[in-house]
Protein backbone atom coordinates (compact mmCIF):
# COMPACT_ATOMS: atom_id res chain seq x y z
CA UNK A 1 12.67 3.42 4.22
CA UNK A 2 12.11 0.27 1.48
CA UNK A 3 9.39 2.34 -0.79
CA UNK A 4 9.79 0.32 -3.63
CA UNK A 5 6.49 -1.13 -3.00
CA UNK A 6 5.13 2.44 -2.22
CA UNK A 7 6.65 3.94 -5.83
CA UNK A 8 5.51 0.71 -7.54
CA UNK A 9 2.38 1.84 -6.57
CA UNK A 10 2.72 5.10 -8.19
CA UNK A 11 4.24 3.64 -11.64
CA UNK A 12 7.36 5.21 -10.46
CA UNK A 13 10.72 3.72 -11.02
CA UNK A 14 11.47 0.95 -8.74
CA UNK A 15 15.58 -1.37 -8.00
CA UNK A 16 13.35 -4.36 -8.42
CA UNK A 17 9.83 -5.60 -8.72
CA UNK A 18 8.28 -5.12 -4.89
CA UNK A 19 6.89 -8.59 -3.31
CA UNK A 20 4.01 -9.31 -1.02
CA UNK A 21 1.18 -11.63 -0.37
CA UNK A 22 -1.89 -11.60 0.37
CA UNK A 23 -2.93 -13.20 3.56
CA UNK A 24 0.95 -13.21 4.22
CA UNK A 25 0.28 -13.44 8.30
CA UNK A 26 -2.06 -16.77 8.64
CA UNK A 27 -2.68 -20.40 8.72
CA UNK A 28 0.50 -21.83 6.67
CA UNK A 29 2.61 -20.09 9.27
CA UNK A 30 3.44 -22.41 12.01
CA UNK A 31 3.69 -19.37 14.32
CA UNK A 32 0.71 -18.24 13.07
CA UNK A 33 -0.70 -21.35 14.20
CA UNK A 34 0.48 -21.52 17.44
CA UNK A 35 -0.87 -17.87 18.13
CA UNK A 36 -4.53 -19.50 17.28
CA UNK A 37 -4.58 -22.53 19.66
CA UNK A 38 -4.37 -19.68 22.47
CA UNK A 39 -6.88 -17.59 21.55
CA UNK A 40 -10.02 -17.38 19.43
CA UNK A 41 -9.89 -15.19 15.76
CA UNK A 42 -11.73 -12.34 17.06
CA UNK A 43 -10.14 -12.04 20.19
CA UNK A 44 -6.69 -12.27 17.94
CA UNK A 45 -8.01 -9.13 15.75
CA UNK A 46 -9.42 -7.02 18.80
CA UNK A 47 -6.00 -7.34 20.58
CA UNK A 48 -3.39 -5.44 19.00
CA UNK A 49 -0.62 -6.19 20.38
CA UNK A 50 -1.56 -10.17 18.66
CA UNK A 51 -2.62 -8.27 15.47
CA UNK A 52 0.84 -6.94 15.32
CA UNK A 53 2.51 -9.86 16.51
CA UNK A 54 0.91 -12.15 13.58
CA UNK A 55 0.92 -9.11 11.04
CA UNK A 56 5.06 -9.18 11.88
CA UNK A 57 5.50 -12.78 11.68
CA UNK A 58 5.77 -13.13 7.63
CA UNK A 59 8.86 -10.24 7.63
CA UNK A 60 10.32 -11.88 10.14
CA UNK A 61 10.61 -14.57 7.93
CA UNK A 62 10.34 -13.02 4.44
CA UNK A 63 12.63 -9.89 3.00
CA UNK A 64 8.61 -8.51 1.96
CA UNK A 65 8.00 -5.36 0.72
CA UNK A 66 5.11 -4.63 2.87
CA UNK A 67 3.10 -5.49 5.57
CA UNK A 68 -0.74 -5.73 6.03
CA UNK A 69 -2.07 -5.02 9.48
CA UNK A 70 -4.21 -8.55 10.64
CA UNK A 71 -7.55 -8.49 10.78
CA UNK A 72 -10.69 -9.29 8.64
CA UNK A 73 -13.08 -7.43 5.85
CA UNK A 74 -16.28 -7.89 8.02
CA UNK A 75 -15.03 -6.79 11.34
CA UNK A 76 -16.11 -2.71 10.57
CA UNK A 77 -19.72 -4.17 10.29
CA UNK A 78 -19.70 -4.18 14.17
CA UNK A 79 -20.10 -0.23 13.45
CA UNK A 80 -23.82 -0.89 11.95
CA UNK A 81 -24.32 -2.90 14.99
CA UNK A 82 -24.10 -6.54 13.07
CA UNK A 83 -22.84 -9.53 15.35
CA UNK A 84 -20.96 -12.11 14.16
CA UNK A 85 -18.69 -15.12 15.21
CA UNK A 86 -15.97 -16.99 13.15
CA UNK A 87 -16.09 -20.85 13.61
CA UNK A 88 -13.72 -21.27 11.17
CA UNK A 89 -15.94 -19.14 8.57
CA UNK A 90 -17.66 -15.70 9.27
CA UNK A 91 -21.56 -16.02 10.68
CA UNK A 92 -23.68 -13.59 10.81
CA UNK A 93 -26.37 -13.42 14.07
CA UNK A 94 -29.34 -12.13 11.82
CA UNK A 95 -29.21 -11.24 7.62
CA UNK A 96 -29.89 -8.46 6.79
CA UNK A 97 -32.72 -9.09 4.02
CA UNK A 98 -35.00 -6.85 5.01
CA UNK A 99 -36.20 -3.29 4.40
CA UNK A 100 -36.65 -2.92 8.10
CA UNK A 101 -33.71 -4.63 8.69
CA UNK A 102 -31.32 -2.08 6.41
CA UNK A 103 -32.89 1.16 7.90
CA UNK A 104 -32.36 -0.16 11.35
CA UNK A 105 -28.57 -0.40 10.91
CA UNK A 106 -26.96 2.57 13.08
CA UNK A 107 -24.14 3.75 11.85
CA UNK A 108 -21.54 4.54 14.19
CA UNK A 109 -17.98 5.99 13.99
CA UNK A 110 -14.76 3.64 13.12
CA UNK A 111 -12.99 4.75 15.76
CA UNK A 112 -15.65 4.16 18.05
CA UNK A 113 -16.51 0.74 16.75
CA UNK A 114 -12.83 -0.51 15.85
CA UNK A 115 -10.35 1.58 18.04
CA UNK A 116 -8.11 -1.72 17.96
CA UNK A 117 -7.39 -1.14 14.04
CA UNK A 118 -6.29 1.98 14.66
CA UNK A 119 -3.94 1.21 17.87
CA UNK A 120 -2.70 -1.85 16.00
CA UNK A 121 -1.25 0.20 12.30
CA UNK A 122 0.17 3.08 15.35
CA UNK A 123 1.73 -0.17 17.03
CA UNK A 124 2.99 -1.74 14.06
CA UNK A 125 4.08 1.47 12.09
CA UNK A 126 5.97 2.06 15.28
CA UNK A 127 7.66 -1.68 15.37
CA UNK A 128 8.65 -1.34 11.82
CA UNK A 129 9.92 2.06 11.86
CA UNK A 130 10.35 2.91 8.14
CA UNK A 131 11.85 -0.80 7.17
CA UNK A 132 8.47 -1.62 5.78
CA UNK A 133 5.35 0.17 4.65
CA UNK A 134 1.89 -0.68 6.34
CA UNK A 135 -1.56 -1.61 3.82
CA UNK A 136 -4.74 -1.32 5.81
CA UNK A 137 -7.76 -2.75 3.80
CA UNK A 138 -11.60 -2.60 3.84
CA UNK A 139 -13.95 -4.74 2.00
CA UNK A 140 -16.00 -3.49 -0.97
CA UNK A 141 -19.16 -2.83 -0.67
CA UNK A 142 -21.05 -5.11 -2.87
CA UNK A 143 -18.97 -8.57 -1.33
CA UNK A 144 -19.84 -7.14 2.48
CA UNK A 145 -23.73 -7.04 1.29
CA UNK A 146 -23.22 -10.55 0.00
CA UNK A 147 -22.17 -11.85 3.32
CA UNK A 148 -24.61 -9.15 5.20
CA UNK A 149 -27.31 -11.02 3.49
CA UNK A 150 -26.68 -14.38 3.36
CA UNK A 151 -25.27 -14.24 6.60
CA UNK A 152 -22.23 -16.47 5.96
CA UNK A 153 -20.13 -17.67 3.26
CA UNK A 154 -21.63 -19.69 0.74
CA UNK A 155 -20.79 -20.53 -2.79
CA UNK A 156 -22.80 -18.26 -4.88
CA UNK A 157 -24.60 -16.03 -2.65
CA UNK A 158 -27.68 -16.35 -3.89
CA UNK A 159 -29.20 -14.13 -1.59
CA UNK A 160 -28.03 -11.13 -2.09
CA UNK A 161 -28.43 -11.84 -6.06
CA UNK A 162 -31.98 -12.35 -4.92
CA UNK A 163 -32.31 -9.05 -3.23
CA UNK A 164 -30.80 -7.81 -6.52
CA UNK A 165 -33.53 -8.88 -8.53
CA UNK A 166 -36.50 -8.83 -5.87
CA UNK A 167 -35.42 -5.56 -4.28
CA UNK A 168 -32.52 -3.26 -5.81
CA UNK A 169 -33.91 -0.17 -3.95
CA UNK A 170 -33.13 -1.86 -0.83
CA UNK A 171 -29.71 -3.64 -1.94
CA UNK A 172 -29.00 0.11 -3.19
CA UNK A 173 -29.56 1.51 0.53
CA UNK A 174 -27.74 -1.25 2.04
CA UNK A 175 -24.28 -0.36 -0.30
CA UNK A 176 -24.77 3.41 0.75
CA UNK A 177 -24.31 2.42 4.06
CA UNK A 178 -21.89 0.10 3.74
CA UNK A 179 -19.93 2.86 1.30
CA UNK A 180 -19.61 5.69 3.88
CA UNK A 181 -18.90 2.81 6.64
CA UNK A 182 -15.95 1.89 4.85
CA UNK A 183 -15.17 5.23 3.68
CA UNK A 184 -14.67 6.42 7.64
CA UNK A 185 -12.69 3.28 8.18
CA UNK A 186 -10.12 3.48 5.67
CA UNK A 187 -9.86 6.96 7.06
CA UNK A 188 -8.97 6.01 10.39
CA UNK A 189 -6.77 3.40 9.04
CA UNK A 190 -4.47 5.99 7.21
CA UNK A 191 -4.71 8.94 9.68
CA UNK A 192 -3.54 5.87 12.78
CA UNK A 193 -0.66 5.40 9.75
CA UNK A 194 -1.63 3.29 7.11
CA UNK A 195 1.00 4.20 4.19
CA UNK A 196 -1.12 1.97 1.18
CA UNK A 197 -5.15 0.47 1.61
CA UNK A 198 -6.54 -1.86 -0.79
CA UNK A 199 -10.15 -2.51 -1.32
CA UNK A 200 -11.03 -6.26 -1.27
CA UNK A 201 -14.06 -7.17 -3.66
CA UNK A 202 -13.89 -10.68 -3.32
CA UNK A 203 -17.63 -11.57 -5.63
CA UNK A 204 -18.09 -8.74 -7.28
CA UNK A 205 -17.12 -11.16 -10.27
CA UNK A 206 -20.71 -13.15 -9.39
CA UNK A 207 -22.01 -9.87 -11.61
CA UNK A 208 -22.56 -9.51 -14.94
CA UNK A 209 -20.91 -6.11 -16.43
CA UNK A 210 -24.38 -4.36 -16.16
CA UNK A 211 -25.07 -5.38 -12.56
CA UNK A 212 -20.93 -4.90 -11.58
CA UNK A 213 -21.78 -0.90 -12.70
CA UNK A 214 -24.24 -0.33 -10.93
CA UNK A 215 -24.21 -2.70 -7.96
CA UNK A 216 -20.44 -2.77 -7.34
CA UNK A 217 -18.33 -0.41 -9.04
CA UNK A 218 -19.72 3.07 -8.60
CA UNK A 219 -19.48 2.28 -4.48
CA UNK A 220 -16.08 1.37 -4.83
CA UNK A 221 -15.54 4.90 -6.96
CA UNK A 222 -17.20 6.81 -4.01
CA UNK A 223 -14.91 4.89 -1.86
CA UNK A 224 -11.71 5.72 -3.40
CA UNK A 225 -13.11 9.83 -4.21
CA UNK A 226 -13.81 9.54 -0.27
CA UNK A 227 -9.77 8.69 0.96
CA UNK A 228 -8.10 10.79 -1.94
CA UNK A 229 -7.14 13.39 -0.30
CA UNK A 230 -5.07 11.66 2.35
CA UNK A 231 -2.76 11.13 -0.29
CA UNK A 232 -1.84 7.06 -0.33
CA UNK A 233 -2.29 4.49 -3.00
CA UNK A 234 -5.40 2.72 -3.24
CA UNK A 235 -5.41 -0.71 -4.15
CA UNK A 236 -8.71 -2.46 -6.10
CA UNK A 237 -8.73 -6.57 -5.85
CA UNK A 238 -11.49 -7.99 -7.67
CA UNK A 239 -11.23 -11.72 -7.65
CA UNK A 240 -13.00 -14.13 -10.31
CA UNK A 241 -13.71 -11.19 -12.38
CA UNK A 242 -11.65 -11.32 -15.98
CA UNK A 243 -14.95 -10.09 -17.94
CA UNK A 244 -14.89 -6.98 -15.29
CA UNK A 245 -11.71 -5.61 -16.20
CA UNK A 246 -11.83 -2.45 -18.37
CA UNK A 247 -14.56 -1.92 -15.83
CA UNK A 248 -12.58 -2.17 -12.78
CA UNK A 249 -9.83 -0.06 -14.01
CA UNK A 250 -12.00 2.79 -14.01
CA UNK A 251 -12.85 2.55 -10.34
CA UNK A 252 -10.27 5.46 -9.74
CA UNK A 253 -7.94 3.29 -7.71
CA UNK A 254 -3.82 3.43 -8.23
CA UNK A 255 -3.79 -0.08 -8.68
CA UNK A 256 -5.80 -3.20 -9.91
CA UNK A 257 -4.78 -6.76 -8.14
CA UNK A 258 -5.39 -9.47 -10.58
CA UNK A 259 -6.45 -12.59 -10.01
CA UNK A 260 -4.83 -15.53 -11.76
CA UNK A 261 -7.29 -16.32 -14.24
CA UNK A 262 -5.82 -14.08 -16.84
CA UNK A 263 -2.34 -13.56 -17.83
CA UNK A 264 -0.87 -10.16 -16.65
CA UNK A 265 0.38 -9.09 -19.51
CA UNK A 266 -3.16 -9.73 -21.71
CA UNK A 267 -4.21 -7.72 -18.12
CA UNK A 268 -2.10 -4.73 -19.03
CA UNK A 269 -2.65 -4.88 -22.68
CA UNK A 270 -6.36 -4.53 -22.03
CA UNK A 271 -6.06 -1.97 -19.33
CA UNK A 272 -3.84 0.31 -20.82
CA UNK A 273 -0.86 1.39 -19.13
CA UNK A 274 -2.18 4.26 -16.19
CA UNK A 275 -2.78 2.20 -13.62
CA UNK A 276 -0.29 -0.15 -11.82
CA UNK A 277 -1.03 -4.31 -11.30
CA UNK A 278 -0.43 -5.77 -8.47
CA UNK A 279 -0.43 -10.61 -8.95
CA UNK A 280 -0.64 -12.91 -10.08
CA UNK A 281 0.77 -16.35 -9.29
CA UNK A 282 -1.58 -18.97 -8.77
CA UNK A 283 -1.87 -19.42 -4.75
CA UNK A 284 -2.06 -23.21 -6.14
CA UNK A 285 1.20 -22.87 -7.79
CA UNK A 286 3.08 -22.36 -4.48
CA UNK A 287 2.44 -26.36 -3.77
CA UNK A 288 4.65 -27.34 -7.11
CA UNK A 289 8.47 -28.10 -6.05
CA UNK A 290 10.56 -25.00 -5.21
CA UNK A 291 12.41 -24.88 -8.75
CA UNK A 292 9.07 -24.76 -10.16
CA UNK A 293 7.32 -21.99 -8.29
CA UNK A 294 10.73 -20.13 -9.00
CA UNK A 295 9.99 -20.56 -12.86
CA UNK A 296 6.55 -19.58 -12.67
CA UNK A 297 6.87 -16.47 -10.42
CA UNK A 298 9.58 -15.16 -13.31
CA UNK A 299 7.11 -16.03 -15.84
CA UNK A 300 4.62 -13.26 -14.07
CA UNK A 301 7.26 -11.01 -13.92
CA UNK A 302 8.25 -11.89 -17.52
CA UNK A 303 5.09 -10.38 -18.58
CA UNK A 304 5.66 -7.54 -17.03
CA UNK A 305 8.74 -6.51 -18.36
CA UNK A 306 9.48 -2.85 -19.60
CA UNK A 307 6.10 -2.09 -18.19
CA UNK A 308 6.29 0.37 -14.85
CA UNK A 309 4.32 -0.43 -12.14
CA UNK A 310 4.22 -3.95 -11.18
CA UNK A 311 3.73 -5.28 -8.00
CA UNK A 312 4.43 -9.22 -7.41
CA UNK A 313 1.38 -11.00 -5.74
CA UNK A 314 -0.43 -13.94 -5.82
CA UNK A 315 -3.78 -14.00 -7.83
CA UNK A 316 -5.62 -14.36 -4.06
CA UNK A 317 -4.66 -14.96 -0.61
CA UNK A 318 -2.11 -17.46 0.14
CA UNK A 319 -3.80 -21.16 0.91
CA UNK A 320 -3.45 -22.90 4.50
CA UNK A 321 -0.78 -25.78 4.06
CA UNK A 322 1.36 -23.80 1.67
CA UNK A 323 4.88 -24.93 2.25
CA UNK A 324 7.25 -22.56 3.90
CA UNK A 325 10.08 -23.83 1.07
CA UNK A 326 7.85 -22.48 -1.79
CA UNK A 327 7.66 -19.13 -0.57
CA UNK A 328 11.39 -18.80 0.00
CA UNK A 329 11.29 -19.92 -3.46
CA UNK A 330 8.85 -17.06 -4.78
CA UNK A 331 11.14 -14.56 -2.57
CA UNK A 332 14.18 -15.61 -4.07
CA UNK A 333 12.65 -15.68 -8.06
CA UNK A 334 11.63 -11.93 -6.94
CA UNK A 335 15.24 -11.03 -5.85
CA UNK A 336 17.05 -12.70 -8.26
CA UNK A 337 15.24 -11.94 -11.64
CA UNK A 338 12.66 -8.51 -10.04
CA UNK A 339 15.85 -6.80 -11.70
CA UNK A 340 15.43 -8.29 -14.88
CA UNK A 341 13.94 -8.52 -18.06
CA UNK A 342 16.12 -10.93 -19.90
CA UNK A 343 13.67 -14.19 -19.82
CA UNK A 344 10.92 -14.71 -22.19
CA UNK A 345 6.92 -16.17 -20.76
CA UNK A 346 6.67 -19.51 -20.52
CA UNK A 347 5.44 -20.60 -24.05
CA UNK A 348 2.41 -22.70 -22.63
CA UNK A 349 1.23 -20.30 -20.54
CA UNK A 350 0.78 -17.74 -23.28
């Protein structure tokens, strides 16, 4: 099996730096889109033989290092009983802003609620047999309460910062339920196969450091003490966050994404050297000419030289439009120079 991702993950010793992208299966795929104009987005990740088909689209294309089963943070809220629909952007029937509101949300069992997930990682475990490793992910708690609340995606989500302020005791009730929803879901993910998981916490950077503690962080550490003992790496992305960082490294997790904001290597140097990276191009970056995003991708790597541990990423999920011919480029930077530590960072980017 290619475990290079899978050691990276562990800070073990790796042939060359491992390679994959978040949102790899989605709308800059022209296959991808073709996929859509037949069916809807939910009905795409409630049917698994589509999740599979999109989630197997980017390695058909790509040498990756791993795939992520399709599908979408909020879709485990089903299991409190929250409806939604996606058109294009998540929407919540009814926030949750309430006291009322929180206690009423039943909690009901993953694989009750989101049997799909689970016959989609058996389905695509089994189509990949051993050539590539499978990440199933969950959203943190704290960025599912800011979209609970508001009730869609909005710059800022001043709601739930609201409900911060107004009402902690109920925010507080609302991420304990949210934490051992996502705890039992990342469970099923891994026992259906799941070999990696990573834990998205898309605003957790809206928080100050005091807030992030108390509102974000110690969920995610009850998350991560809740899937230990199944034994695969936990990954913790928090994007828009570089004043969170010592913080998020304590979250327990095997590995911290980071975002492009900050340069890796000032990542690592103020992290320490325990816990692997995983980023960060600029998703931006991939729009520059081919030669270029080759340049920049070894400049990340660069940075990471002589360090163990290092997975290549983007600094967030891949943008619709990205050209196809700049992520053959980023593969190709990967496999040529992943071996490699004989280039020095770009001087302006330091």
């Amino acid at each position: 099996m290619n475990d290079r991702f899978l050691r990276a993950c562990r800070r073990q010793p790796v042939d060359r730096t491992p390679l994959w992208i978040m949102r790899q299966a989605g709308r800059y795929l022209p296959e991808y889109r073709a996929v859509r104009e037949r069916v809807s987005f939910l009905t795409l990740c409630k049917t698994p033989e589509l999740a599979v088909e999109v989630s197997l689209q980017p390695l058909r294309r790509f040498p990756l290092d791993a795939a992520i089963i399709f599908s979408d943070i909020l879709l485990p809220l089903e299991a409190l009983g929250c409806r939604m629909t996606f058109n294009p952007g998540p929407k919540l029937e009814e926030p949750v802003r309430t006291r009322a509101q929180v206690e009423a949300l039943q909690q009901r069992p993953a694989a009750e609620a989101a049997p799909f997930v689970a016959q989609a990682i058996r389905m695509l475990r089994q189509e990949l047999d051993g050539r590539t490793p499978v990440i199933g992910f969950c959203g943190a708690p704290f960025t599912l309460a800011a979209y609970l609340v508001q009730g869609e995606g909005k710059e800022g989500f001043g709601a739930v910062k609201t409900m911060l302020y107004q009402d902690p005791v109920v925010l507080e009730h609302l991420l304990q339920k949210l934490t051992e929803t996502m705890i039992d879901y990342l469970r099923l993910q891994v026992l259906a196969g799941a070999q990696a998981v990573q834990i998205f916490d898309s605003w957790a950077g809206l928080l100050a450091p005091a807030q992030y503690e108390a509102f974000a962080l110690r969920w995610v550490r009850e998350i991560v003490a809740g899937v230990r003992d199944l034994n695969v790496p936990v990954i913790y992305f928090v994007n828009g966050a570089p004043h969170l960082l010592e913080a998020a490294a304590t979250a327990g997790s095997d590995v911290l994404g980071i975002c492009w904001r900050t340069p890796i290597d000032q990542a690592a140097a103020r992290v320490g050297p325990s816990i692997a990276l995983q980023g960060n191009l600029d998703p931006h970056a991939l729009f520059a000419e081919p030669e270029e995003v080759k340049r920049l991708a070894e400049d990340v790597m660069a940075r990471m030289a002589g360090r163990s541990g290092h997975i290549m990423n983007l600094g967030h999920g891949i943008l619709p439009g990205t050209p196809i011919a700049s992520v053959e480029a980023l593969v190709a930077a990967v496999q040529e120079h992943g071996r490699s530590a004989d280039y020095a960072p770009t001087p302006w980017a330091m």
